[in-house]
Protein backbone atom coordinates (compact mmCIF):
# COMPACT_ATOMS: atom_id res chain seq x y z
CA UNK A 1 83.52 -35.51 11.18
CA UNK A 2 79.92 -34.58 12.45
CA UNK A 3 79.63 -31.76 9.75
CA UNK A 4 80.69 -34.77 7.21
CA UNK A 5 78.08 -37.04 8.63
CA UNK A 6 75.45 -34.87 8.29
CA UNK A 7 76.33 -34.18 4.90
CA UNK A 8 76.21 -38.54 4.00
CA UNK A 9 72.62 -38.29 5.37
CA UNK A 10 70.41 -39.17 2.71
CA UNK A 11 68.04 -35.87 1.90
CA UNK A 12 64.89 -38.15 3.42
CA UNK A 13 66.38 -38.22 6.94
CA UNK A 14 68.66 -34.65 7.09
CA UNK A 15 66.41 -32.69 9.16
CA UNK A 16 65.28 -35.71 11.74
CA UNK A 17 69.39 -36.25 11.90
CA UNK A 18 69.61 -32.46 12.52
CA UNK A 19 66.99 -32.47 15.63
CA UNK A 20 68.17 -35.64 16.98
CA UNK A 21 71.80 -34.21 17.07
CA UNK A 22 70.85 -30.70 18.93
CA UNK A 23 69.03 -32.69 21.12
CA UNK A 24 72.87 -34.59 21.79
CA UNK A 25 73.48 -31.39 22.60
CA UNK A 26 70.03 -30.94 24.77
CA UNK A 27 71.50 -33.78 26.76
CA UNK A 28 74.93 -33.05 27.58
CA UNK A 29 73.55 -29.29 28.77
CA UNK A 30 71.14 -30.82 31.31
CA UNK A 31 74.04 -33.63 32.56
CA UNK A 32 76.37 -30.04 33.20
CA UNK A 33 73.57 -28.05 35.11
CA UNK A 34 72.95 -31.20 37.38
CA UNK A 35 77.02 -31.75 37.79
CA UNK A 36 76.96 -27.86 38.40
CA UNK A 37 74.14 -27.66 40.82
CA UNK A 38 75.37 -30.57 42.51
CA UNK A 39 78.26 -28.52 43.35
CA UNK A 40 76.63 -25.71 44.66
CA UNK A 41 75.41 -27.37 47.04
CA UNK A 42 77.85 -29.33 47.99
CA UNK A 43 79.85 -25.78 48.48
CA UNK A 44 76.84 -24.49 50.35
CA UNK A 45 77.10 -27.28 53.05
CA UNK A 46 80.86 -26.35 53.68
CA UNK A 47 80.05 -22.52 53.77
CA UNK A 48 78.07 -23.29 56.66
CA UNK A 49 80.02 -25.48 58.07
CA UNK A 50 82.05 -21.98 59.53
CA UNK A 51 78.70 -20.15 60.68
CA UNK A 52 76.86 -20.68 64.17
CA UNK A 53 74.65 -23.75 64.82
CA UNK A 54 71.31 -22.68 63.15
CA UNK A 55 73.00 -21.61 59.61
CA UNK A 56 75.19 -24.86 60.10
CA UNK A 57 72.33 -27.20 60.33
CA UNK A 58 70.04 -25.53 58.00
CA UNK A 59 72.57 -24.87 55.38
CA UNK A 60 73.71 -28.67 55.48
CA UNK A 61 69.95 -29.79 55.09
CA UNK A 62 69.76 -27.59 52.62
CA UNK A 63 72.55 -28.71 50.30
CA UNK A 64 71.26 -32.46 50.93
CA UNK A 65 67.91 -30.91 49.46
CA UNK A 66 69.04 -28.97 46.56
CA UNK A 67 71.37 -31.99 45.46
CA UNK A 68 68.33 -34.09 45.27
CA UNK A 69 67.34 -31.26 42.32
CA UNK A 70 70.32 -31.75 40.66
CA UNK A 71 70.13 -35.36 40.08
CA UNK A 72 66.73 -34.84 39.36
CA UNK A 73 68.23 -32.84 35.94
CA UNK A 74 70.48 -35.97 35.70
CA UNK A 75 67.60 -38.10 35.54
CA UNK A 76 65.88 -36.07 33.17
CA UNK A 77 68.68 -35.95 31.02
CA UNK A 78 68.76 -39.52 30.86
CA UNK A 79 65.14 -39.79 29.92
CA UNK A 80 65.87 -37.39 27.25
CA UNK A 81 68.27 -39.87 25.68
CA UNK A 82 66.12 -42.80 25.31
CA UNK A 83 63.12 -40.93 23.61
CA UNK A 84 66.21 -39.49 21.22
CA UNK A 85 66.54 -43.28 20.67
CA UNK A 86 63.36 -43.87 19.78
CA UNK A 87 63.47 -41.14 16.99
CA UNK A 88 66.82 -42.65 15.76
CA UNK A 89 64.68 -45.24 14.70
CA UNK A 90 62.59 -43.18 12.34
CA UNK A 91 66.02 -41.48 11.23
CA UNK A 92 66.80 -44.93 9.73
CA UNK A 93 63.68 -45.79 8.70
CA UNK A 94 64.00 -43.07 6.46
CA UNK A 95 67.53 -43.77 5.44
CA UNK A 96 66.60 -47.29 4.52
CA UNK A 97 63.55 -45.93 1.87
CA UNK A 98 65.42 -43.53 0.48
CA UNK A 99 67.22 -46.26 -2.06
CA UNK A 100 63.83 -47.16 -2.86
CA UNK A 101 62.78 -44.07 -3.82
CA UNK A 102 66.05 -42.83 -5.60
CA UNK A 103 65.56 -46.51 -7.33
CA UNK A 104 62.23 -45.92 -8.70
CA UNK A 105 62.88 -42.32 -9.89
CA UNK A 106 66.02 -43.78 -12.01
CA UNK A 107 63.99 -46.48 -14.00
CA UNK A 108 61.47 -43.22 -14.45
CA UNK A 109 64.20 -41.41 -16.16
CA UNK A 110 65.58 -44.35 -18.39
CA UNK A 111 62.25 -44.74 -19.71
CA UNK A 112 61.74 -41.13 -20.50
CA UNK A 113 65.05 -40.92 -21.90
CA UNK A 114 64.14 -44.10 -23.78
CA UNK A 115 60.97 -42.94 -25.40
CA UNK A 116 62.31 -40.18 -26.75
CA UNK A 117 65.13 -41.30 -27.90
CA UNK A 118 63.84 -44.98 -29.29
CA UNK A 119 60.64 -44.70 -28.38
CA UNK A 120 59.72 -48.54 -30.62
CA UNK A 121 62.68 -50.11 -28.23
CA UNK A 122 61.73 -53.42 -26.92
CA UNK A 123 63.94 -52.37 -24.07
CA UNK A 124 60.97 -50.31 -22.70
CA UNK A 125 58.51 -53.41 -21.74
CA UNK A 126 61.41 -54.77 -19.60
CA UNK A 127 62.07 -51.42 -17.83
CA UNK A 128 58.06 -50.75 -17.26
CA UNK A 129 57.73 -54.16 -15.79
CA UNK A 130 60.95 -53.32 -13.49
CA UNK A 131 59.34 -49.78 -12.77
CA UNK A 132 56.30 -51.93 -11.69
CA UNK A 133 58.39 -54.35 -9.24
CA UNK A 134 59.61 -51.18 -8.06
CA UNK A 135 56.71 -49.29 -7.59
CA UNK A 136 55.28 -51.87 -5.35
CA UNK A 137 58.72 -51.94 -3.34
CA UNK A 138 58.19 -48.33 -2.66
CA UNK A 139 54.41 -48.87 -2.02
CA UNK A 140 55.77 -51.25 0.53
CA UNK A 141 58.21 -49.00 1.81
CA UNK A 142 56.39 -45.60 2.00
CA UNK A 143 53.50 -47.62 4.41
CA UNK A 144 56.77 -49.39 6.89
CA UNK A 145 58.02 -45.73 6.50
CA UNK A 146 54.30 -43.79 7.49
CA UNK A 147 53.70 -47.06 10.35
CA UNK A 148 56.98 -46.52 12.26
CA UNK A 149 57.02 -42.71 12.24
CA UNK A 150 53.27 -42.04 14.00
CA UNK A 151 54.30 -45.06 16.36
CA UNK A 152 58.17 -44.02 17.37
CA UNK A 153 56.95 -40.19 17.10
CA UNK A 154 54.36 -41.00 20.01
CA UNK A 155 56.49 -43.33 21.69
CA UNK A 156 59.42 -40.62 21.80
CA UNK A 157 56.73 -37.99 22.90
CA UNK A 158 55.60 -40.14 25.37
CA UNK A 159 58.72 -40.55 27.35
CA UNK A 160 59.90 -36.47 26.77
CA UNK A 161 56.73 -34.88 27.98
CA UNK A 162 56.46 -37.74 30.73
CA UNK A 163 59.95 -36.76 31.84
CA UNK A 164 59.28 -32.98 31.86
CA UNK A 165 56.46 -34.18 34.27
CA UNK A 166 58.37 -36.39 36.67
CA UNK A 167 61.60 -33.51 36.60
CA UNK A 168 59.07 -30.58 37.10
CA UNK A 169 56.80 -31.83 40.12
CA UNK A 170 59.74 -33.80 41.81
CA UNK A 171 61.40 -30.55 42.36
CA UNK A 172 58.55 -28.63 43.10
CA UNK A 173 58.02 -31.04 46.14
CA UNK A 174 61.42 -30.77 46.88
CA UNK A 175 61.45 -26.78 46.63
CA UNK A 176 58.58 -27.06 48.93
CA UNK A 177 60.45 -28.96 51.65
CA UNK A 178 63.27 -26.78 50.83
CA UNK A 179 60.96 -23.31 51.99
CA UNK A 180 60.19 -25.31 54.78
CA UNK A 181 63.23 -25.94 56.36
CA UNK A 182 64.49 -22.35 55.35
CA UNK A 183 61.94 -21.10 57.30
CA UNK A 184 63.00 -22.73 60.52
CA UNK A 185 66.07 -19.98 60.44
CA UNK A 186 65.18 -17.35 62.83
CA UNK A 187 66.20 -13.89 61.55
CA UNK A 188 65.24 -11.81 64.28
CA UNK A 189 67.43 -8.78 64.06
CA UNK A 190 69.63 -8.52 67.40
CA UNK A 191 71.58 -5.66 68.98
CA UNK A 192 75.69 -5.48 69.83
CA UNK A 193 76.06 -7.93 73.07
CA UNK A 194 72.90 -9.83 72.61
CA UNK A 195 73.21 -13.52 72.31
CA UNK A 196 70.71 -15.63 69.84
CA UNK A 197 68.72 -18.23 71.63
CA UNK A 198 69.92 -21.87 71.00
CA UNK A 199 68.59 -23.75 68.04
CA UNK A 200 65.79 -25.34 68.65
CA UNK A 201 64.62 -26.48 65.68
CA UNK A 202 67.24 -29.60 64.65
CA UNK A 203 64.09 -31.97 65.24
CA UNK A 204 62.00 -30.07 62.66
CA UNK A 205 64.71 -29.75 60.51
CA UNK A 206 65.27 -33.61 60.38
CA UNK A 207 61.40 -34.14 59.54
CA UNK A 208 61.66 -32.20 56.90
CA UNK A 209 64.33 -34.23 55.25
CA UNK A 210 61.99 -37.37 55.99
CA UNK A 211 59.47 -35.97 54.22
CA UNK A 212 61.54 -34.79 51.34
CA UNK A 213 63.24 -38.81 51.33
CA UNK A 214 59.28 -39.96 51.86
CA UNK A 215 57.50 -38.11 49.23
CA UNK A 216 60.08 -39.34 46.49
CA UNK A 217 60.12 -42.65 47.54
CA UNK A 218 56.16 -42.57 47.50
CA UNK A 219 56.01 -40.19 44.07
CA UNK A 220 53.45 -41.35 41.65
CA UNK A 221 53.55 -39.02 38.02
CA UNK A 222 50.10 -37.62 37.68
CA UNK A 223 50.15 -37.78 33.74
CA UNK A 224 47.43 -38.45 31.18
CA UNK A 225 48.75 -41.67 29.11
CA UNK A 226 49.35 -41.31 25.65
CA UNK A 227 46.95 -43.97 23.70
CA UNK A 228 48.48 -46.20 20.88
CA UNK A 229 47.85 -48.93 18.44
CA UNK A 230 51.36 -49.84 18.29
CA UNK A 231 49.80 -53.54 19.80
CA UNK A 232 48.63 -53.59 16.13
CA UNK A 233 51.88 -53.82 14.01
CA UNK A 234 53.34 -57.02 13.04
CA UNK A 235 56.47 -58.28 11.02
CA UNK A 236 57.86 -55.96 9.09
CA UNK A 237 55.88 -52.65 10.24
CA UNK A 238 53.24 -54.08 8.57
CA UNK A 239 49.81 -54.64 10.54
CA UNK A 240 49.29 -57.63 11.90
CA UNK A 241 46.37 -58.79 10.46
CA UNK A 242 47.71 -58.36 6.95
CA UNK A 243 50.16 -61.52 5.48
CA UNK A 244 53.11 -60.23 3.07
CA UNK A 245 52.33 -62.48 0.72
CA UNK A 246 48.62 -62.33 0.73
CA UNK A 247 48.69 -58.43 0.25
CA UNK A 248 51.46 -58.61 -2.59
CA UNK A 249 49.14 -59.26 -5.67
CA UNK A 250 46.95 -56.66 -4.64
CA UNK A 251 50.20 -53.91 -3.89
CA UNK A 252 51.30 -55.54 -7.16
CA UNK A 253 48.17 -54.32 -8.86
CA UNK A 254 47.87 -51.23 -7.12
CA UNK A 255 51.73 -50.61 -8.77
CA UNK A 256 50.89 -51.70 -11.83
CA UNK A 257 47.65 -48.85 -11.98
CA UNK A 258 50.17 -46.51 -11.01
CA UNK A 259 53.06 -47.27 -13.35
CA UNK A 260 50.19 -47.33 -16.45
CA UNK A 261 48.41 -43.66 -15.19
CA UNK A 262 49.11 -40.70 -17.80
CA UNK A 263 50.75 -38.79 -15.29
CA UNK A 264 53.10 -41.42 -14.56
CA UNK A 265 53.70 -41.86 -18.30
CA UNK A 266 54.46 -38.28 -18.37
CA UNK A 267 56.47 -37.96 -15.24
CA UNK A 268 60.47 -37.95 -15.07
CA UNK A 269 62.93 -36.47 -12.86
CA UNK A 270 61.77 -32.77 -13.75
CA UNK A 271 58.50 -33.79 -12.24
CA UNK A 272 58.95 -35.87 -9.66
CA UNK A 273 58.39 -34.01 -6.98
CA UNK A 274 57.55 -36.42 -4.42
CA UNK A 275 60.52 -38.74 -3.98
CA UNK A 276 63.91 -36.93 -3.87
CA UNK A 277 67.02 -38.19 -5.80
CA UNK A 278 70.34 -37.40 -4.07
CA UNK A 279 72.20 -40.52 -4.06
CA UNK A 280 73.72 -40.74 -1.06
CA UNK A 281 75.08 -42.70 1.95
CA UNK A 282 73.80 -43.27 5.26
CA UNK A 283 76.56 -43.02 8.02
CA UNK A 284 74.90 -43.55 11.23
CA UNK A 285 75.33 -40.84 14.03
């Protein structure tokens, strides 16, 4: 069913639907290594649950530690999701123009077809006045399509690269604290007989955690914001400033120049180039 979905994509959005479903993928990999590492050191706390006082404690404050880097992997993974839901939204942007496009290119070919077939057929003046309504549709279209993409693309770069950030020095600190309390193990080599001092470190070894529970709840990202003039866009992925029906006389000109340019007049499927023609469905993933 995925392979058949990804077929139904219309040719405008297959290789956004392509990334967006790796990235599925992405996702459910990061949710495993945090369920996995989790476990780890969950097992690592009941290894040393059988070894002498020192290993015990440290080994225990060490699996509390090391599960606070797993979740952090959960977290990221969840972060991950919602900038893939941002570029969904450019996914269907795209769907949603490619009708206009595959619309415009037919009325292109009927007229060709039409000229050289009947070229004195009054049949023509109604199809270049519909290739004009639909020329400014796709004007229309192509700017809602170039608005959302810079905006979501941003947005959805925003939130990865702010969530590499947050995953990446969270579990450095952690690491850190980690080191720490690993070195409060004494590993003094001792000979047959010999007994190992008592433990003396529990106190440090409870500080540690503190710190570790401190310096998340007190974590700040140190990241450089990403600028955008999103603010900007009104109804309709339109800019704000501009009213629908105030611009259309002006896109409506702008389509009629087009429609009435010799290459236009010249152009049919063969030659358009720009605007792809596979007619097909858009089944949501």
């Amino acid at each position: 069913m995925s392979s058949l979905r990804g077929i139904q994509q219309p040719e405008l959005s297959k290789k956004l639907y392509k990334l967006i479903k790796t990235e599925n993928h992405q996702v459910s990999a990061y949710e495993t290594a945090s369920r996995e590492s989790q476990s780890v050191a969950s097992q690592l706390s009941e290894w040393g649950e059988t070894q002498d006082d020192a290993v015990s404690d440290i080994s225990d404050k060490l699996g509390v530690l090391l599960a606070e880097i797993a979740e952090q992997e959960d977290l990221f993974a969840q972060h991950l999701e919602d900038s893939r839901g941002v570029l969904k939204q450019i996914r269907n942007t795209e769907s949603s123009v490619q009708p206009t496009r595959n619309h415009k290119t037919k009325i292109q070919d009927e007229i060709q077809k039409l000229k050289y077939k009947e070229p004195t057929s009054t049949k023509l003046v109604t199809l270049e006045q519909e290739l004009v309504r639909a020329e400014a549709q796709s004007l229309v279209a192509e700017a809602q399509l170039t608005n959302i993409t810079r905006q979501k693309f941003k947005e959805a770069y925003d939130l990865h690269t702010a969530a590499i950030i947050e995953r990446a020095e969270k579990q450095i600190m952690l690491a850190q604290q980690a080191r720490r309390l690993v070195n409060l193990l004494d590993d003094t080599p001792t000979v047959p007989g010999e007994e190992r001092p008592p433990f003396e470190n529990s106190e440090a070894a409870r500080e540690v955690l503190n710190d570790a529970e401190a310096g998340l709840r007190n974590y700040s990202p140190s990241i450089e914001p990403i600028h955008s003039a999103a603010g900007r866009l009104g109804v309709n992925a339109m800019p704000g400033s501009i009213e629908q029906e105030a611009a259309q006389p002006r896109i409506m000109q702008q389509a009629e120049e087009i429609v009435q340019s010799p290459q236009q007049e010249t152009m049919g499927r063969g030659g358009q180039v720009m605007y792809p023609t596979s007619e097909t469905s858009y089944v949501a993933a």
